[in-house]
Protein backbone atom coordinates (compact mmCIF):
# COMPACT_ATOMS: atom_id res chain seq x y z
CA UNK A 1 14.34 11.05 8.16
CA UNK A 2 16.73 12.44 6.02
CA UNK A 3 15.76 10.73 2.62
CA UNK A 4 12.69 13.69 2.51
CA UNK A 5 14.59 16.48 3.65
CA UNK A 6 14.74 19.13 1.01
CA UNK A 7 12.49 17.41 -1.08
CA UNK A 8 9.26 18.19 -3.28
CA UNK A 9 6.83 14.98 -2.57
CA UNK A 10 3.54 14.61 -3.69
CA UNK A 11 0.94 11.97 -2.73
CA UNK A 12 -1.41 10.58 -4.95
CA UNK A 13 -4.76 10.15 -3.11
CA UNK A 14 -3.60 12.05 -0.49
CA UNK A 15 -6.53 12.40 1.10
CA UNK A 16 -7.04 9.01 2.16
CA UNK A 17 -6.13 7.40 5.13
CA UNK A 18 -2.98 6.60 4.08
CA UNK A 19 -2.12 9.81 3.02
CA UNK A 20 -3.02 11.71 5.80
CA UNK A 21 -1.01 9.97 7.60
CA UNK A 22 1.89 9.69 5.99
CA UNK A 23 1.29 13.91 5.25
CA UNK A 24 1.45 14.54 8.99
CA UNK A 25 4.62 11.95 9.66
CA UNK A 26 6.73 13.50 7.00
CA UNK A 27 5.73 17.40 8.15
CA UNK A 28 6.58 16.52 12.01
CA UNK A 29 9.90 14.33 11.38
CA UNK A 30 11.32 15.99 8.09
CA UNK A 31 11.91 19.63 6.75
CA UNK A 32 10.81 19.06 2.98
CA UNK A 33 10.71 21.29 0.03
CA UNK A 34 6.95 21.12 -0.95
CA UNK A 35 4.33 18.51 0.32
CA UNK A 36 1.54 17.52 -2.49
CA UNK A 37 -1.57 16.61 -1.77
CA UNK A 38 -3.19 15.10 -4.92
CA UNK A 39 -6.55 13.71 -4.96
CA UNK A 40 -9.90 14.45 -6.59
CA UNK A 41 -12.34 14.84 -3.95
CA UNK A 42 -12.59 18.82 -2.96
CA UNK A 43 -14.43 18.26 -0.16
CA UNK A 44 -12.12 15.92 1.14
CA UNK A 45 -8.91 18.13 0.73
CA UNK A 46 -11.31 20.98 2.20
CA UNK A 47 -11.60 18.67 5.21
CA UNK A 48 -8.06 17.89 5.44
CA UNK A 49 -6.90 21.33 4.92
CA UNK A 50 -8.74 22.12 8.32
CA UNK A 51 -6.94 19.67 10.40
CA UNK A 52 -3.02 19.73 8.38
CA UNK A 53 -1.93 22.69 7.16
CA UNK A 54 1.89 24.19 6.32
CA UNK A 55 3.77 26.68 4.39
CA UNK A 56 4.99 23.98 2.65
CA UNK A 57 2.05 21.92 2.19
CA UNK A 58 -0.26 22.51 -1.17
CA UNK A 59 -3.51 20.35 -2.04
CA UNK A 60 -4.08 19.96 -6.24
CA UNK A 61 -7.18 18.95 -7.27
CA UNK A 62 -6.61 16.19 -10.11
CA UNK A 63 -7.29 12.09 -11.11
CA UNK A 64 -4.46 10.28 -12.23
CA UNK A 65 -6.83 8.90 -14.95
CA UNK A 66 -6.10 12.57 -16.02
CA UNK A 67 -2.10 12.62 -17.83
CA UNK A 68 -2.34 16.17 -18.51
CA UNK A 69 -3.17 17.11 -15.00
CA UNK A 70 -1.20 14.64 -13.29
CA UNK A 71 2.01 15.92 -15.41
CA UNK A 72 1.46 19.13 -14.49
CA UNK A 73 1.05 18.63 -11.03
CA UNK A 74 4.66 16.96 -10.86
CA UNK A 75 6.30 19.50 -12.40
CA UNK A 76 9.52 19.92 -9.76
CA UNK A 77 8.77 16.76 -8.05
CA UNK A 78 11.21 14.66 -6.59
CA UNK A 79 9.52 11.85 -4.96
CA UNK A 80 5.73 10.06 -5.71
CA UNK A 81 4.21 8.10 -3.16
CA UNK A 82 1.31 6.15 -5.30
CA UNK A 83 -1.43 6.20 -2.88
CA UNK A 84 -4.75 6.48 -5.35
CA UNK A 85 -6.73 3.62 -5.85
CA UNK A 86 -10.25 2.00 -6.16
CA UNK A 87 -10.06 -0.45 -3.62
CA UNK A 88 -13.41 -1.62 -2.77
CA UNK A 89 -13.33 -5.80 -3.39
CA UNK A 90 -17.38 -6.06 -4.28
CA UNK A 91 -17.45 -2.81 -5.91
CA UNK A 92 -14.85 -3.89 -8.40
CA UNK A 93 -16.57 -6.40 -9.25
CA UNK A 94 -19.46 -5.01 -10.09
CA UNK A 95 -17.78 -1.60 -11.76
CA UNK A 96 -14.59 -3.65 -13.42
CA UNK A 97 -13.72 -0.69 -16.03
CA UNK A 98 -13.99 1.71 -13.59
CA UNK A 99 -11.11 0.33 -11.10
CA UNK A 100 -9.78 -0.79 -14.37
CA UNK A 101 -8.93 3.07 -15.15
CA UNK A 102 -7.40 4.08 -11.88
CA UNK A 103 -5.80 0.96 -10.87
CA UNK A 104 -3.86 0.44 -14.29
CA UNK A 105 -4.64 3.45 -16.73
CA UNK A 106 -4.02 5.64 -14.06
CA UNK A 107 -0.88 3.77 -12.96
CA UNK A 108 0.57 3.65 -16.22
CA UNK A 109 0.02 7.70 -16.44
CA UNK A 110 1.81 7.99 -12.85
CA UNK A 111 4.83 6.57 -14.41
CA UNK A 112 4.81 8.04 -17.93
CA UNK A 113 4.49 11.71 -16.37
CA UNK A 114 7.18 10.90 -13.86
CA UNK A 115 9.57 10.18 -16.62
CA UNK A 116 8.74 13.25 -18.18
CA UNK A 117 9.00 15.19 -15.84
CA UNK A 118 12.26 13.79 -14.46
CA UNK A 119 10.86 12.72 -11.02
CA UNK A 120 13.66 11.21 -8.72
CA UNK A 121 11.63 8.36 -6.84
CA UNK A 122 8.18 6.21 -7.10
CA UNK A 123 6.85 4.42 -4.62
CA UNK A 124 3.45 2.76 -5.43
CA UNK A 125 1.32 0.66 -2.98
CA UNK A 126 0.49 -2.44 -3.45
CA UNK A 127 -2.12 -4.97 -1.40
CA UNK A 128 -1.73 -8.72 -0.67
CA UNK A 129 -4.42 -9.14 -3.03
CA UNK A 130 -2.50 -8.60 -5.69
CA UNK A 131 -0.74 -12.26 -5.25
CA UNK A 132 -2.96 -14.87 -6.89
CA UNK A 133 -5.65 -12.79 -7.32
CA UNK A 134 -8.98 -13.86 -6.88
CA UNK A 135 -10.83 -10.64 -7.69
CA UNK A 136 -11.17 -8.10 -9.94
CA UNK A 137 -9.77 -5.42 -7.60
CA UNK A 138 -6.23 -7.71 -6.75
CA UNK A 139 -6.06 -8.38 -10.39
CA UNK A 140 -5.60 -4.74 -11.75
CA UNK A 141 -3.06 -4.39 -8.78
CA UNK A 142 -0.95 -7.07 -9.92
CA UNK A 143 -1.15 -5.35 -13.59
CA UNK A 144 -0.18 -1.86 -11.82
CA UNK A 145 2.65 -3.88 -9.36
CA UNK A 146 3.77 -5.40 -12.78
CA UNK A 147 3.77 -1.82 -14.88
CA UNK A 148 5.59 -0.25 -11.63
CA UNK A 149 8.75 -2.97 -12.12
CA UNK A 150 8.72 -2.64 -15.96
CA UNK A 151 8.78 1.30 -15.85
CA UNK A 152 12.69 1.06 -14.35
CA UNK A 153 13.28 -0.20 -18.23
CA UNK A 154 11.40 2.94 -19.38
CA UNK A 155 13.37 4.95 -17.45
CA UNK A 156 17.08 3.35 -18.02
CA UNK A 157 17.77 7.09 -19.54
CA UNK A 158 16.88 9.19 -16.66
CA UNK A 159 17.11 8.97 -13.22
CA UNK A 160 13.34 7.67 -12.54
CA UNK A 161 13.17 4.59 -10.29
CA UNK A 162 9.70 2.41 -9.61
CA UNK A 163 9.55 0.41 -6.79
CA UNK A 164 6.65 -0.96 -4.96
CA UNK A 165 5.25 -1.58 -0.84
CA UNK A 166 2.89 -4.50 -0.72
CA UNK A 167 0.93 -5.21 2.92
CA UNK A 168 -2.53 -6.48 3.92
CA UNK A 169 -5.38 -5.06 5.78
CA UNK A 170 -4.69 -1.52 7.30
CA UNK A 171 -5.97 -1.24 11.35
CA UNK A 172 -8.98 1.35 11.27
CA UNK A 173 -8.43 2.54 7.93
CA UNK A 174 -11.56 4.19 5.90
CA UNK A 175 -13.07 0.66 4.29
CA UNK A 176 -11.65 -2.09 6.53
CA UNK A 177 -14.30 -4.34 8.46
CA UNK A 178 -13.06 -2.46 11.62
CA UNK A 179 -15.12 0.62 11.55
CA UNK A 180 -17.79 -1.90 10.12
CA UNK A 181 -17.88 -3.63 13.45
CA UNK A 182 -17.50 -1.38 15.16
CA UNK A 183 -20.83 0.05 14.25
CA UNK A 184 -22.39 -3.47 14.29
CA UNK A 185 -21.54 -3.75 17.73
CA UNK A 186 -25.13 -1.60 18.84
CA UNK A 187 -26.92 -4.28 16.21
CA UNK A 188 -26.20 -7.02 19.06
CA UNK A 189 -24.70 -9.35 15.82
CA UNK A 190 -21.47 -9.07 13.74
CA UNK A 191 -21.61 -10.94 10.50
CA UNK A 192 -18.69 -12.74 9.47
CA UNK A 193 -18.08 -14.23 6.10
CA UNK A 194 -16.45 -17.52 7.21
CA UNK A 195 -14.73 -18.36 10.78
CA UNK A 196 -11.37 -19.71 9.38
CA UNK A 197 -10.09 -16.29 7.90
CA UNK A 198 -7.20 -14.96 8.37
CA UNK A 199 -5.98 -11.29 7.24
CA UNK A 200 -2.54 -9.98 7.28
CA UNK A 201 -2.81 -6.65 9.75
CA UNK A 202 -0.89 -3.64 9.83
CA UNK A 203 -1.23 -0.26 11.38
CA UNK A 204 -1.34 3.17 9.60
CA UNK A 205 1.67 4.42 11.65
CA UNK A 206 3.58 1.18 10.47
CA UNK A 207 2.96 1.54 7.35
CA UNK A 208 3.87 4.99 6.82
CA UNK A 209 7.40 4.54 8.43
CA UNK A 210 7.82 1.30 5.95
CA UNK A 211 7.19 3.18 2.83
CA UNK A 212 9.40 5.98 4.11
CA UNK A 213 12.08 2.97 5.18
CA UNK A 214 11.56 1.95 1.46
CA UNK A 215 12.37 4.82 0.06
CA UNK A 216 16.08 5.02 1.73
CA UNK A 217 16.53 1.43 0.74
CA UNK A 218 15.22 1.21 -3.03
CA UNK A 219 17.08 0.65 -5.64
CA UNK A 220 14.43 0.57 -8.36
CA UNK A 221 12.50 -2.50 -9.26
CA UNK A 222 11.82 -4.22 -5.41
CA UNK A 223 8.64 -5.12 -3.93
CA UNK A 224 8.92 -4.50 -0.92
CA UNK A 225 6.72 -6.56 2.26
CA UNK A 226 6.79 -5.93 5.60
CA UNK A 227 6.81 -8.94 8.33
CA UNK A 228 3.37 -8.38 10.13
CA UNK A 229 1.05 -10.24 12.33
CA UNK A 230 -1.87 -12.20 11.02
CA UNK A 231 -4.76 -11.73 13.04
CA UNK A 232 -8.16 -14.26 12.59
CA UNK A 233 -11.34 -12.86 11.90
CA UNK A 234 -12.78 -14.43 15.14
CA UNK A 235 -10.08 -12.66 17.44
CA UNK A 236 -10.82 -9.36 15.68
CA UNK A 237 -14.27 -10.33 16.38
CA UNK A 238 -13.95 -10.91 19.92
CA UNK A 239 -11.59 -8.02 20.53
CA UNK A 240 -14.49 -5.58 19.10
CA UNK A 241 -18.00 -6.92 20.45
CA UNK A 242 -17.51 -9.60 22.72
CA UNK A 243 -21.08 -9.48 23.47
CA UNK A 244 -22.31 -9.66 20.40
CA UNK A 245 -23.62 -12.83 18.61
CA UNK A 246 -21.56 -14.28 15.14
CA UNK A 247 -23.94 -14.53 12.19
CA UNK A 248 -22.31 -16.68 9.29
CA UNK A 249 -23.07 -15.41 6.14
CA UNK A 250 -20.48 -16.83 3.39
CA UNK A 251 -17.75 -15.60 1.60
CA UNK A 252 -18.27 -12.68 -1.03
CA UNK A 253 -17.07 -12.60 -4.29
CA UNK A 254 -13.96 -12.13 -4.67
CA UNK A 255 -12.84 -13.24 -0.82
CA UNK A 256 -9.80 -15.31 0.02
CA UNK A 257 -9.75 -17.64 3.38
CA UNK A 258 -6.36 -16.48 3.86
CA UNK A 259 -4.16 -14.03 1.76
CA UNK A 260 -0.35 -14.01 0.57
CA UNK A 261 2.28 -11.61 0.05
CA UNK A 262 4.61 -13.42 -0.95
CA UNK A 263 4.00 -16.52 -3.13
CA UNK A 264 6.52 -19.40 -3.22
CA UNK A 265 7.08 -18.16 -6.87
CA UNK A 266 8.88 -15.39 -6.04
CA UNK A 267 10.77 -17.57 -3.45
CA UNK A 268 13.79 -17.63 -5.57
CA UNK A 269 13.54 -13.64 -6.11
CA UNK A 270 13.04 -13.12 -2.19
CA UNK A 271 15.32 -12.11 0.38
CA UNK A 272 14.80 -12.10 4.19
CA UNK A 273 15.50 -8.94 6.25
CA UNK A 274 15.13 -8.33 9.66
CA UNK A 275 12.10 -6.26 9.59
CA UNK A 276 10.86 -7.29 6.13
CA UNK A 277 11.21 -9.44 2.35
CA UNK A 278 12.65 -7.94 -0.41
CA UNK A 279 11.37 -9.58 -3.54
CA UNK A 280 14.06 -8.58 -6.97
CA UNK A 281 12.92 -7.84 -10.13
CA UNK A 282 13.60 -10.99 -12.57
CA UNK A 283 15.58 -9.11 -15.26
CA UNK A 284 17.42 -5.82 -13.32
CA UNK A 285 18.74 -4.80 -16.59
CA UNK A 286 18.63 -1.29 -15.71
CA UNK A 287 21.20 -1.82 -12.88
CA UNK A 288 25.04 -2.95 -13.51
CA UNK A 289 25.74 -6.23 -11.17
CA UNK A 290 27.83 -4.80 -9.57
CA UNK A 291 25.63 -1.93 -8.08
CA UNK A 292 22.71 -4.42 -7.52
CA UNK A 293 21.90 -3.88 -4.06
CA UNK A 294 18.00 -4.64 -3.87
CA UNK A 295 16.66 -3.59 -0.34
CA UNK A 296 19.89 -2.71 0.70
CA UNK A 297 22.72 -4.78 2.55
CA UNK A 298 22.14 -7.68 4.94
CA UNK A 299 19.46 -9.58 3.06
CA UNK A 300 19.44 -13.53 3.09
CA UNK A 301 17.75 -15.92 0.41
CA UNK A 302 14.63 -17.82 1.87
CA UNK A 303 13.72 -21.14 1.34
CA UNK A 304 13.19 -22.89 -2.45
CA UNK A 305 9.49 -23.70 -0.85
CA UNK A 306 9.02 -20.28 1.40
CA UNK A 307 5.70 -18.62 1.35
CA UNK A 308 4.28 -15.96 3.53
CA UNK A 309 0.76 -16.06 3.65
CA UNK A 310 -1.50 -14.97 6.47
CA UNK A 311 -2.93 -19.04 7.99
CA UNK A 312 0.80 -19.95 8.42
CA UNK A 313 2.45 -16.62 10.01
CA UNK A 314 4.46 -17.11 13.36
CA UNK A 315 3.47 -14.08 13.97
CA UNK A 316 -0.55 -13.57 15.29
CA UNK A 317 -2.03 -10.95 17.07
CA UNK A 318 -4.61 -11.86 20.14
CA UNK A 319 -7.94 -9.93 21.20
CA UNK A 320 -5.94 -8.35 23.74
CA UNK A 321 -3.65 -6.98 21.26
CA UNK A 322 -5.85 -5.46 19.02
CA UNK A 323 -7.87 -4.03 21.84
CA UNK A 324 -4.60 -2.24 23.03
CA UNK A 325 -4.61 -0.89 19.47
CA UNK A 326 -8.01 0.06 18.98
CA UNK A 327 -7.50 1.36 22.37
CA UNK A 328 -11.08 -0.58 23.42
């Protein structure tokens, strides 16, 4: 795509799942400047530098609870994709000012060093747990969703832009209950928290090409969701080990039945695309009205009392479909 061509990119937590991914799309299907990988496991960019490696392609070592580093490391940088995180739901919990420190601190250092340093683009990545959150984890992820918007005021002198990419569970990501069932499966018994949930579901591929979609479409203060299937628990379930017997064992804390990404309180804020919802900022100072173009051209308003949340999708993916994904 030609929105990365020529460009220096780096990727916070690179190293994840996302960010491998998204590493390997943009080296195959664009000719950028520089590709950063920015994370702060070595052993993980040691492992990743075995399986991706380029001319192009460089792997800093660095937190983004670190300013100092993380300003450095943007030095020449034209576009930030905002991949680092603490993510885990229980772990949050029980470690609050830990996720606390990456998930805001860290968030709010992302977007004070790319002013600085004069960065062109930020796209940070959001989670349908951020919407009414429940737990700890969703909570600092509406605070870093709500510092991302904000920061287009910060930057109304230079040519810095924050946007965000909300979606819900990632297929067979590192973390998801996937690769937890999956190795359940030889247990004879897959424990599920309650048989009514419902998860928004989204592939690593799909999400890749969204964000990169996103950043040809921003303007600088979206949120930006992608219309995916919902999937229940039970399907997933069956799709994995349909041998295997369902233990019940109760929600955890923090768990939702069902999830939302967008909330009918944005309604107003929301447009409809055809391959996504654009939700505006609430005060786009930063843009003249007449150059307000949120998500691009072609948008609709949705309904005073639309909501898109996970139980109510019309769009719902069977066993057979995730079995065709998971190729199983």
């Amino acid at each position: 795509m030609a929105t990365l061509d020529d460009r220096s990119i780096l990727i916070t937590g690179g190293t994840g799942s996302f960010g491998q991914s998204f590493v390997r799309h943009i080296l195959a299907t664009s000719n950028p400047k520089r590709v950063i990988v920015y994370s702060r496991d070595e052993l993980k960019q040691f492992e990743m530098a075995q399986k991706v490696d380029a001319e192009n392609l460089r792997y800093f070592i660095g937190d983004v609870r670190d300013y100092d580093r993380l300003e450095g490391a943007l030095d020449g940088v034209d576009t930030v994709i905002h991949a680092a995180a603490l993510k885990q739901v229980v772990a949050a919990e029980y470690n609050p000012i830990e996720c606390i420190k990456t998930n805001v601190l860290g968030a709010e250092n992302v977007i004070n060093a790319a002013i600085k340093r004069g960065v062109k683009d930020v796209i940070a990545l959001s989670t349908d747990k951020a919407v009414n959150p429940v737990n700890l984890y969703g909570a600092t992820k509406l605070c870093s969703d709500k510092l991302f918007i904000a920061a287009n005021h910060l930057g109304r002198r230079t040519p810095t832009r924050f946007s965000v990419v909300r979606y819900g569970n990632v297929m067979g990501s590192r973390g998801s209950v996937v690769p937890f069932f999956m190795d359940k499966r030889q247990s004879g018994v897959l424990p599920i928290t309650d048989e009514r949930m419902t998860r928004f579901w989204i592939t690593l591929d799909q999400g890749v090409r969204f964000v990169e979609n996103s950043l040809a479409r921003m303007t600088g203060g979206e949120i930006f969701v992608p219309k995916i299937p919902s999937l229940r628990i039970t399907d997933l379930a069956q799709a994995i080990a349909p041998e295997c017997k369902i233990e019940i064992v109760g929600i955890r804390p923090g768990e939702k039945i069902h999830e939302v990404l967008v909330p009918n309180e944005d309604a107003p804020q929301t447009k409809e695309f055809e391959d996504s919802f654009v939700i505006e900022p609430t005060t786009p100072l930063w843009v003249e009205p007449s150059k307000r173009s949120f998500g691009g051209p072609g948008g609709r308003p949705v309904a005073a009392d639309f909501q898109y949340a996970s139980d109510t999708n019309d769009h719902w993916m069977t066993p057979e479909d995730v079995k065709v994904l998971l190729d199983l």
